[in-house]
Structure formats: C-alpha cells, structure tokens
N, C-alpha and C. Protein backbone atom coordinates (compact mmCIF):
# COMPACT_ATOMS: atom_id res chain seq x y z
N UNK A 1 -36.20 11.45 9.51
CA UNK A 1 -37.54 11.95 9.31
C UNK A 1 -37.72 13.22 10.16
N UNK A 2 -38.19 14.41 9.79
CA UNK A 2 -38.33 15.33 10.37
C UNK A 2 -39.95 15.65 10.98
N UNK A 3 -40.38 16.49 11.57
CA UNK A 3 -41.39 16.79 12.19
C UNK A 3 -42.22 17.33 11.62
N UNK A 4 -41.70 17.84 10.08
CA UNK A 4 -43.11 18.14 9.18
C UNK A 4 -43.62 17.14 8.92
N UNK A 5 -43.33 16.14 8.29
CA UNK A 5 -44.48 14.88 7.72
C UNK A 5 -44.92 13.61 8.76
N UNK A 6 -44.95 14.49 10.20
CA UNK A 6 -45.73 13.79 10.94
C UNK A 6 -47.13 14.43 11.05
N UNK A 7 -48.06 13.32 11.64
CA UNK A 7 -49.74 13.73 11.67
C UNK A 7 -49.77 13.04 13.19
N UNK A 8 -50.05 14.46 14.03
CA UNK A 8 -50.58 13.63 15.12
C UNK A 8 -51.79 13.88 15.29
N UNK A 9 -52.44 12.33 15.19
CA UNK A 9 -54.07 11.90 15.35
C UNK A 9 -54.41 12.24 16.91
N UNK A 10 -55.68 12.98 17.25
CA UNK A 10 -56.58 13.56 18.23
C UNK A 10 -57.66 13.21 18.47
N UNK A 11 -58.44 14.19 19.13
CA UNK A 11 -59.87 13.81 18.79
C UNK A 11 -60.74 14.99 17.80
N UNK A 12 -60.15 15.67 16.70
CA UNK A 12 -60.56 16.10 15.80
C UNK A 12 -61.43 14.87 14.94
N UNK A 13 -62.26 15.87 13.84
CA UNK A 13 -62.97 15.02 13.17
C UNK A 13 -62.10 14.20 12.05
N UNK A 14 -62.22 12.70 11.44
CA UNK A 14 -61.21 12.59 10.73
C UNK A 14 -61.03 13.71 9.57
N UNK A 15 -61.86 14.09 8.87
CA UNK A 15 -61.30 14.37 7.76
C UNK A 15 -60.52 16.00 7.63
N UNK A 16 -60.42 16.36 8.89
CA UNK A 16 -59.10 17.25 9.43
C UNK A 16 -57.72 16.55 9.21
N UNK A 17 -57.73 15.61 9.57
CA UNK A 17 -56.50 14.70 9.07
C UNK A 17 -56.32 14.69 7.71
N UNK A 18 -57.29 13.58 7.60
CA UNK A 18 -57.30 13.32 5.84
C UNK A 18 -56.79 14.81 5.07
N UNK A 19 -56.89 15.52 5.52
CA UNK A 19 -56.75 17.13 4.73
C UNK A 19 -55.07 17.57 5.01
N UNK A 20 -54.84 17.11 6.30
CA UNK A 20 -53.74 17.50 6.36
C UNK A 20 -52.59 16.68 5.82
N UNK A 21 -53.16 15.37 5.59
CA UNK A 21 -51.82 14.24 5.18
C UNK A 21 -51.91 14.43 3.25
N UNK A 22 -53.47 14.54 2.67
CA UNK A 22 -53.22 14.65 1.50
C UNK A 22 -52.26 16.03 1.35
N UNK A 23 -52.49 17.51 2.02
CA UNK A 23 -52.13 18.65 1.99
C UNK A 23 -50.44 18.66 1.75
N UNK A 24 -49.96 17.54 2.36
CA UNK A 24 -48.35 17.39 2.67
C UNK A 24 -47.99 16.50 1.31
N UNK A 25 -48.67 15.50 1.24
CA UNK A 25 -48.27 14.56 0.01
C UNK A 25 -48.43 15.90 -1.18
N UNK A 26 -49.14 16.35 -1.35
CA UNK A 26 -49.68 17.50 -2.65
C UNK A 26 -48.24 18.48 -2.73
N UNK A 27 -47.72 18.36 -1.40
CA UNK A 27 -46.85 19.51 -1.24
C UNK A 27 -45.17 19.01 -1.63
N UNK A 28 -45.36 18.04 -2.05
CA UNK A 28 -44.20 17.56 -2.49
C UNK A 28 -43.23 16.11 -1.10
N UNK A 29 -44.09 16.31 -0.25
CA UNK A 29 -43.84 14.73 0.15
C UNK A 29 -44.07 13.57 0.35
N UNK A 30 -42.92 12.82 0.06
CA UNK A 30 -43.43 11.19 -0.47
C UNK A 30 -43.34 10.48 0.56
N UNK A 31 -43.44 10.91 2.18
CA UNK A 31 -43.52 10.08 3.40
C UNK A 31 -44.51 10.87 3.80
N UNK A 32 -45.32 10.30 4.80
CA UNK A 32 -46.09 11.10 5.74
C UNK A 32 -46.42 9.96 6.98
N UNK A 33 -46.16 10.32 8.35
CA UNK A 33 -46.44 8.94 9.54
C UNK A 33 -47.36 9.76 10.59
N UNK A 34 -48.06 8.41 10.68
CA UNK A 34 -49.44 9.11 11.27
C UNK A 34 -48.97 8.38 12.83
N UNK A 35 -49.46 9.08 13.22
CA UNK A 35 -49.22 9.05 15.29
C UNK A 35 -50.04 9.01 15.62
N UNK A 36 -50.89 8.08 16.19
CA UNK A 36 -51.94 8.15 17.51
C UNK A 36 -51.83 7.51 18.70
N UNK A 37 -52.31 7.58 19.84
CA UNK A 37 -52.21 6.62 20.87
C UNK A 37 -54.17 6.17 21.48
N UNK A 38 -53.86 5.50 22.11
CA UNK A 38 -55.05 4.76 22.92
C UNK A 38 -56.07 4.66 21.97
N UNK A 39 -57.24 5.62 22.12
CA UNK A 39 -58.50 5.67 21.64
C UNK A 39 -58.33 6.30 19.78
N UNK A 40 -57.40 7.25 19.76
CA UNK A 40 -56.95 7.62 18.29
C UNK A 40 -56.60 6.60 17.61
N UNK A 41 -56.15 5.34 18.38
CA UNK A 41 -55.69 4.12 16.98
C UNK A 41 -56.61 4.03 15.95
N UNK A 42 -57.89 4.14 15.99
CA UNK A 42 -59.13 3.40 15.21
C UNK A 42 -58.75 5.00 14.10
N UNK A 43 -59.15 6.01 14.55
CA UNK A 43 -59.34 7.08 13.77
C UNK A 43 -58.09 7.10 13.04
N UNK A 44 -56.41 6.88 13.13
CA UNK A 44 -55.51 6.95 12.62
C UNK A 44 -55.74 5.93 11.36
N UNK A 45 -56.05 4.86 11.69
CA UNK A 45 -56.49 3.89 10.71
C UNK A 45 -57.54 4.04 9.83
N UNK A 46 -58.46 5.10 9.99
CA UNK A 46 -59.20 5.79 9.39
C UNK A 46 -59.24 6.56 8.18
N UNK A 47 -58.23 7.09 8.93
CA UNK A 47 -57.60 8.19 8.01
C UNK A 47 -56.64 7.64 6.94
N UNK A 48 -55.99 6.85 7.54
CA UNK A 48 -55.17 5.61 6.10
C UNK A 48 -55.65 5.62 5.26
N UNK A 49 -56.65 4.65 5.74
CA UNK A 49 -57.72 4.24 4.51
C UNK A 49 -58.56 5.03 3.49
N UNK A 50 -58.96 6.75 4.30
CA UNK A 50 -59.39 7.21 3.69
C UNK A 50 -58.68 7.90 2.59
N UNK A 51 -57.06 8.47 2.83
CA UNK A 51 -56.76 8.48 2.20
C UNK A 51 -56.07 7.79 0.75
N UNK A 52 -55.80 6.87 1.14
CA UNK A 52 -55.46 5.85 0.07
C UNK A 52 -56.64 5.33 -0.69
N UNK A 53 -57.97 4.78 -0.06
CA UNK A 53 -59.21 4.92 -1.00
C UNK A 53 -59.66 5.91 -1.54
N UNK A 54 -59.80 6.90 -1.22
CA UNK A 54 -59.90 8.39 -2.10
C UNK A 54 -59.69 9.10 -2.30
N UNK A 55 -58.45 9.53 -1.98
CA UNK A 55 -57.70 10.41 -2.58
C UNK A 55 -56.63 10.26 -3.38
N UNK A 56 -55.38 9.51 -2.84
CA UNK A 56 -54.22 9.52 -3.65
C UNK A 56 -54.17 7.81 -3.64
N UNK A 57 -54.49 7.48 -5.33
CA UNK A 57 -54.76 6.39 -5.38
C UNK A 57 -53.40 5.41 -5.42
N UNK A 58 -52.24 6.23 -5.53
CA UNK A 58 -50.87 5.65 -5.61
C UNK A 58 -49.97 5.02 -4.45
N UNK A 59 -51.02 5.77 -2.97
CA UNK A 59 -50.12 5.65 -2.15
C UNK A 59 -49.85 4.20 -1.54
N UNK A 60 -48.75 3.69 -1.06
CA UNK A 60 -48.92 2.62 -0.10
C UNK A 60 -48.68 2.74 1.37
N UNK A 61 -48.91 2.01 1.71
CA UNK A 61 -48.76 1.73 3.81
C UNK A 61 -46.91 0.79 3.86
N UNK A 62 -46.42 1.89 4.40
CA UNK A 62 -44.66 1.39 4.83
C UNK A 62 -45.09 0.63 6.19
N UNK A 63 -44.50 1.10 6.74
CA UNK A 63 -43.96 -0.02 8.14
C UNK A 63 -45.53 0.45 8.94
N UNK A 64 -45.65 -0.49 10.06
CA UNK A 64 -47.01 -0.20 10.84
C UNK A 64 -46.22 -0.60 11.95
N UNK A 65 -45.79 0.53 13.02
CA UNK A 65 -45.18 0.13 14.34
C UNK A 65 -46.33 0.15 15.28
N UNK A 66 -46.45 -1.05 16.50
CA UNK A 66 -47.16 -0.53 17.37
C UNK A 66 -46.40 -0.61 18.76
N UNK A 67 -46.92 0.26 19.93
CA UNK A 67 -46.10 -0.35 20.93
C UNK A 67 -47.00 -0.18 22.20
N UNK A 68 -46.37 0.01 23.21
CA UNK A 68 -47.23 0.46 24.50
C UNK A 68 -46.25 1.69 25.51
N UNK A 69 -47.48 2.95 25.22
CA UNK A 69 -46.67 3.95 26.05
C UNK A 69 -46.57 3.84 27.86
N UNK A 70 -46.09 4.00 28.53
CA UNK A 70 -46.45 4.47 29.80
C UNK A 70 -45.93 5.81 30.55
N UNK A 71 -47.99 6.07 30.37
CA UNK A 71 -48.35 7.63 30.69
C UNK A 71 -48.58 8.09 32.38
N UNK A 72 -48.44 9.21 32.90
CA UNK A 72 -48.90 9.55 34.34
C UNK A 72 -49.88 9.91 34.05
N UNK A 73 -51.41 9.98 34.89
CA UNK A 73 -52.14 10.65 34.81
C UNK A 73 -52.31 11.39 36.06
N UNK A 74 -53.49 12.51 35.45
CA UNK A 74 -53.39 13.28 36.81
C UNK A 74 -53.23 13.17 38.29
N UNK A 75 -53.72 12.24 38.61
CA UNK A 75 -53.44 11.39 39.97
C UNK A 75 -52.00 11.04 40.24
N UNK A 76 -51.31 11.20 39.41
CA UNK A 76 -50.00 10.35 39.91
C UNK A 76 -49.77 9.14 39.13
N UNK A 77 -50.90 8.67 38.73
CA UNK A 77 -50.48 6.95 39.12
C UNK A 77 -49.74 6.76 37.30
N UNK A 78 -49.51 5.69 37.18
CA UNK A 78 -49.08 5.58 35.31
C UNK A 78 -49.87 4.36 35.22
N UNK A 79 -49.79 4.65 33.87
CA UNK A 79 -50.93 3.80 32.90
C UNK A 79 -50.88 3.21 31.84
N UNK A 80 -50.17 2.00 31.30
CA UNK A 80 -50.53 2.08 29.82
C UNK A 80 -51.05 2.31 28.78
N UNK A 81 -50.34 2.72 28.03
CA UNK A 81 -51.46 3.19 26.19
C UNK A 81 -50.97 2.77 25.16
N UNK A 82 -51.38 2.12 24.40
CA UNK A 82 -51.39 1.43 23.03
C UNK A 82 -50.91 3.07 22.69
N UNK A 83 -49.83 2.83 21.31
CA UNK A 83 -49.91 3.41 20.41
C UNK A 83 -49.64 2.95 19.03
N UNK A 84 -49.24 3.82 17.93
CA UNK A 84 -49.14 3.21 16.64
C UNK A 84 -48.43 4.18 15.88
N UNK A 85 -47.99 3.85 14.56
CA UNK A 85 -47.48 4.69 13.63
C UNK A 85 -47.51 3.57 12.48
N UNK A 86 -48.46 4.56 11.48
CA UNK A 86 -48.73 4.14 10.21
C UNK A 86 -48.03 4.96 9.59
N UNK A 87 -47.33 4.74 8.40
CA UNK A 87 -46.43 5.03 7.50
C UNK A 87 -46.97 5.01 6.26
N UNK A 88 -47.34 6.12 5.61
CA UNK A 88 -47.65 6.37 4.04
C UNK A 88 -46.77 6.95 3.42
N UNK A 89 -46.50 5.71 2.04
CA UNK A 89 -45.22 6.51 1.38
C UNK A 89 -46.35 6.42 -0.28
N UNK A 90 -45.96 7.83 -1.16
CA UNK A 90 -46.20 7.64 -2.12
C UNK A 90 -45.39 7.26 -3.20
C-alpha cells in the first residue's frame, strides 16, 4: 500500500475528508485507509460512514485495525493513544 490512498484524520471539519477519500476512489482507487489517533477515532468513523451512506454506495469496510500508540508529549513524559485504521475497499 502506498502513501497516496492513505487519509490522515485531524481536526479538520469532516467533510474535508469525506472529499478527499471520495476524490481518490473517483480517481481510480479501489483501496483507501483512513488513519486517526486519540480524539480523531470518532471523526474517522465518521467519515466511513459518510462516505459509504452517501456517496459511493458500493463501497465496503476491509479490515478495522486498532491499537495503542505511545506518544512523548511536550513535557517529556509518554502517553498512550488509541489509534485505528479503517479500510475502504470499493
């Protein structure tokens, strides 16, 4: 899998996403994996849904990995963070 048909989820509004994952499927690819961590899980899952409910009615959900990162934060100290990767294949 290469680094174009990844989506990494932020704190943009969703349907910046949604635009960019239909934009890639339109463009001729039939994978696209969405990346978020911590607080982005909900919005990544968002964006799934939104796209598969309204836009590309064909697509399905491949593998759903989740795991737990450990991040430094500014202080020094490290921290755990949920992350995820949702997998849309059309």
């Amino acid at each position: 899998m290469s680094e174009d048909n990844i989506v990494y989820i932020g704190n943009k509004p969703v349907m910046n996403y949604v635009l960019a994952v239909v934009t890639q499927m339109n463009g001729g690819l039939s994978e696209v994996l969405l990346k978020a961590r911590g607080r982005a899980i909900s919005r990544a899952v968002d964006v799934a849904e939104i796209v598969r409910n309204k836009f590309i009615s064909d697509l399905e959900l491949g593998n759903i990995y989740i795991s737990t990162e450990e991040v430094t934060n500014r202080e020094g100290s490290n921290s755990n963070v949920s992350a995820i990767e949702i997998q849309l294949l059309k």
